[in-house]
Protein backbone atom coordinates (compact mmCIF):
# COMPACT_ATOMS: atom_id res chain seq x y z
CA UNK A 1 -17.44 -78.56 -35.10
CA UNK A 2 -17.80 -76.48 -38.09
CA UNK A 3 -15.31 -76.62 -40.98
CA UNK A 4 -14.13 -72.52 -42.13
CA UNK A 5 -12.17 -70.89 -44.51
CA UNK A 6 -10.30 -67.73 -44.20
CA UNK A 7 -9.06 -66.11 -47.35
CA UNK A 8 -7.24 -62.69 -46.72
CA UNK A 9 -6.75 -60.64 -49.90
CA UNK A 10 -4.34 -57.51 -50.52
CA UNK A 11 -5.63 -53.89 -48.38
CA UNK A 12 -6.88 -52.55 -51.54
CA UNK A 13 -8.96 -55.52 -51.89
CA UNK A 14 -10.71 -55.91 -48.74
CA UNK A 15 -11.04 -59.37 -47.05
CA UNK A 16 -13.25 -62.21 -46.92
CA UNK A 17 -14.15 -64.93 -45.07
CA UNK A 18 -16.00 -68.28 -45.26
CA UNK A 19 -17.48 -69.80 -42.67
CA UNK A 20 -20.00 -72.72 -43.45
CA UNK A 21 -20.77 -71.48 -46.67
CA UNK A 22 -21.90 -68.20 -45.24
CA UNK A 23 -19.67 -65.08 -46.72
CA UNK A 24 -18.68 -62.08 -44.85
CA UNK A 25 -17.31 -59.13 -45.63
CA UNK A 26 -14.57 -56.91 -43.31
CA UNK A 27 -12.96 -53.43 -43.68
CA UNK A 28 -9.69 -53.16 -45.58
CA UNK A 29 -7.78 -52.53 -42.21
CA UNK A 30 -8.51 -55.82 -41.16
CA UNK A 31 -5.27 -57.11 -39.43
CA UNK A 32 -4.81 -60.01 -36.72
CA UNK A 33 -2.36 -62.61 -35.29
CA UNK A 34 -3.00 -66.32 -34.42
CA UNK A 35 -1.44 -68.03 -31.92
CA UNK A 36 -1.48 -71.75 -32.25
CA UNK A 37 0.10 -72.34 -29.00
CA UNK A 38 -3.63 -71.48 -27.49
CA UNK A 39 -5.59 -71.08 -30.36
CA UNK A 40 -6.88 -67.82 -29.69
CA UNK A 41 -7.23 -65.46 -32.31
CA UNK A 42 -6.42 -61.58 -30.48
CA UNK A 43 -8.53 -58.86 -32.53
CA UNK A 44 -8.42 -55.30 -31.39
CA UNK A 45 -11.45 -52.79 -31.21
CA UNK A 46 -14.18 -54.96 -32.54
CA UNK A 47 -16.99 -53.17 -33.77
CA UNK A 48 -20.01 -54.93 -34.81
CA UNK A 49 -23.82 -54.13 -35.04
CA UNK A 50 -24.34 -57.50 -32.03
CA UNK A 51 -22.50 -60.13 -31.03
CA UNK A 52 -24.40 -63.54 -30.96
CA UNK A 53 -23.67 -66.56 -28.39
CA UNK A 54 -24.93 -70.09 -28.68
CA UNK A 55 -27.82 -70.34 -26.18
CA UNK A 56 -30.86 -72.96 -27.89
CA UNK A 57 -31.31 -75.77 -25.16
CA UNK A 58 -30.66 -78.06 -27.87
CA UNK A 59 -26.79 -77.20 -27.02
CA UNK A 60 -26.98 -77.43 -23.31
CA UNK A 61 -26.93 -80.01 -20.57
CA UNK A 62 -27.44 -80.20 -16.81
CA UNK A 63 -29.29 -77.30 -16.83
CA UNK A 64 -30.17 -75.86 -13.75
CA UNK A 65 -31.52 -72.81 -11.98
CA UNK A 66 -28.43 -70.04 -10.86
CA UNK A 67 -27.83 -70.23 -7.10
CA UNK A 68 -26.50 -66.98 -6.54
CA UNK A 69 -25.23 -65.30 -3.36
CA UNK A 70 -25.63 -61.88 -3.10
CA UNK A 71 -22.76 -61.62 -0.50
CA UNK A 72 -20.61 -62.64 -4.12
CA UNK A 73 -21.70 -59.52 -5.80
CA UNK A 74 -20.79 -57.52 -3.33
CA UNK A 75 -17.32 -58.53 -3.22
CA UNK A 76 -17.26 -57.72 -7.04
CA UNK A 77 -14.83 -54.61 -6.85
CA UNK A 78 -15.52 -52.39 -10.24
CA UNK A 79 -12.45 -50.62 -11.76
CA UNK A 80 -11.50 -47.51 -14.01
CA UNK A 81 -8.52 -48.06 -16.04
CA UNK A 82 -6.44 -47.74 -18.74
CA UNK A 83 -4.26 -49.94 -20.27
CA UNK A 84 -0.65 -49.49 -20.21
CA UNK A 85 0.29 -46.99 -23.30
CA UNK A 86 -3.31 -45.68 -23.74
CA UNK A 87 -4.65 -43.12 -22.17
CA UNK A 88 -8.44 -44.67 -22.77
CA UNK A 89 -10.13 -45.20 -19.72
CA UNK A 90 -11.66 -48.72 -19.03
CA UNK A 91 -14.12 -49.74 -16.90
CA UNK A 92 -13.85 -53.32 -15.04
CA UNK A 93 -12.29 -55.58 -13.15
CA UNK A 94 -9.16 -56.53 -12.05
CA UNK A 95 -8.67 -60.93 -13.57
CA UNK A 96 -6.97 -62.03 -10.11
CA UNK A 97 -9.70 -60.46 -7.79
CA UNK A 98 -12.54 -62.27 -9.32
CA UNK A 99 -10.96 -65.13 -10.02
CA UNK A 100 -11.54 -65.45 -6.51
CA UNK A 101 -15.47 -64.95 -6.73
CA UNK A 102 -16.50 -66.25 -9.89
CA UNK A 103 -13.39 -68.60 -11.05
CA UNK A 104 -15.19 -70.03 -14.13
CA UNK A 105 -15.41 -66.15 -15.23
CA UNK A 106 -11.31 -66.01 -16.00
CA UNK A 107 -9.33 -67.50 -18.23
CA UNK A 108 -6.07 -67.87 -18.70
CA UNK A 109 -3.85 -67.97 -22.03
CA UNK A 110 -0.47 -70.07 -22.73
CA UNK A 111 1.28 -67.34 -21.55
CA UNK A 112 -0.18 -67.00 -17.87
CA UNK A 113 -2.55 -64.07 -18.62
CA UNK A 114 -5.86 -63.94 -17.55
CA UNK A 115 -9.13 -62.25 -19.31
CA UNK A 116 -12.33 -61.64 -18.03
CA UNK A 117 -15.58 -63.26 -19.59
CA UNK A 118 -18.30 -60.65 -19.59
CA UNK A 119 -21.12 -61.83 -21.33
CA UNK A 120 -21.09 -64.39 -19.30
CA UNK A 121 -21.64 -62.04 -15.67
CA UNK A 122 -24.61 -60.60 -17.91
CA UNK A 123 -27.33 -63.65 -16.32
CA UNK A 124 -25.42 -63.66 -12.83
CA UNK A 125 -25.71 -59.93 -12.65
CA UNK A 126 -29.37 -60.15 -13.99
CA UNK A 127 -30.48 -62.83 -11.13
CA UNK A 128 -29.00 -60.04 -8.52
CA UNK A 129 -31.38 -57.37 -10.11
CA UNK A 130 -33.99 -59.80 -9.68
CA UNK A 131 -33.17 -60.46 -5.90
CA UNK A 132 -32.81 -57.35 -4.89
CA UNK A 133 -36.13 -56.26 -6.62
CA UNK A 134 -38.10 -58.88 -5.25
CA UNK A 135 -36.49 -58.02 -1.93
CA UNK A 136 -37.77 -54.26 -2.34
CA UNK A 137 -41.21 -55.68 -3.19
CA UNK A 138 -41.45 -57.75 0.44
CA UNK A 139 -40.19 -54.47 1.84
CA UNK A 140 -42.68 -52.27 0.30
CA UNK A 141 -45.88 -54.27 1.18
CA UNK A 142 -44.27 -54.66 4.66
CA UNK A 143 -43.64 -50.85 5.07
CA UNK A 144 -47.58 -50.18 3.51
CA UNK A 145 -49.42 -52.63 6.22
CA UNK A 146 -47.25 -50.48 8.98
CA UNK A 147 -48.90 -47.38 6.94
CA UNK A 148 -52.50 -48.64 6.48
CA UNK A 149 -52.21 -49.70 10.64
């Protein structure tokens, strides 16, 4: 596991921190809280140019092809939202319903509530695109032999 630093300095000053040796810099209104009950550090309205995730093969095991069932997806039930005080709406969905569906999606904190995993519906939502297209495909060359007939 990698080793980091975090070394806040004063508003005026900015903040910085360390991780690995690498340096980088954040806004002045950089503010957080850590909980070290769970371990989770809870930052508000991140705003970054991307957002990278692990993903080299050298990191994985038991790697296998997504079996995915269509009939899944279509229990997914998409939400607009806000969050109580804000008037923002959200789009998504609801923890407890697709907990249900996909359970390894959800997870839950120390203090029994549950958050979504979104990046990680990216690849299962992706394989449905695929399915469906390949499914128009058979449909299409069916529907031009019926044509050409």
């Amino acid at each position: 596991m990698s080793s980091y630093v975090v070394s806040l300095k004063t508003p005026e000053e900015g903040s910085v921190q360390y991780l690995d040796g690498k340096k980088a810099e954040f806004s002045t209104q950089v503010g957080f809280t850590f909980s070290q009950t769970d371990n989770t550090l809870h930052v508000e309205n991140v705003e970054a140019d991307s957002f990278i995730t692990r993903s080299d093969n050298q990191f994985k095991e038991n790697i296998t092809n997504l079996e995915l069932n269509i009939s899944d997806i279509e229990k997914l039930d998409a939400k607009q939202y806000n969050y109580k005080g804000d008037t923002k709406i959200h789009y998504g969905y609801i923890a407890q319903e697709l907990m249900d569906i996909f359970p390894q999606l959800v997870a839950k904190d120390s203090s029994e509530k549950l958050y979504v995993n979104y990046q990680e519906m990216i690849p299962i939502l992706t394989e449905c695109v695929k399915t469906l297209h390949h499914k128009n495909q058979v449909l299409e060359e069916k529907l031009n032999s019926i044509l050409q007939s």
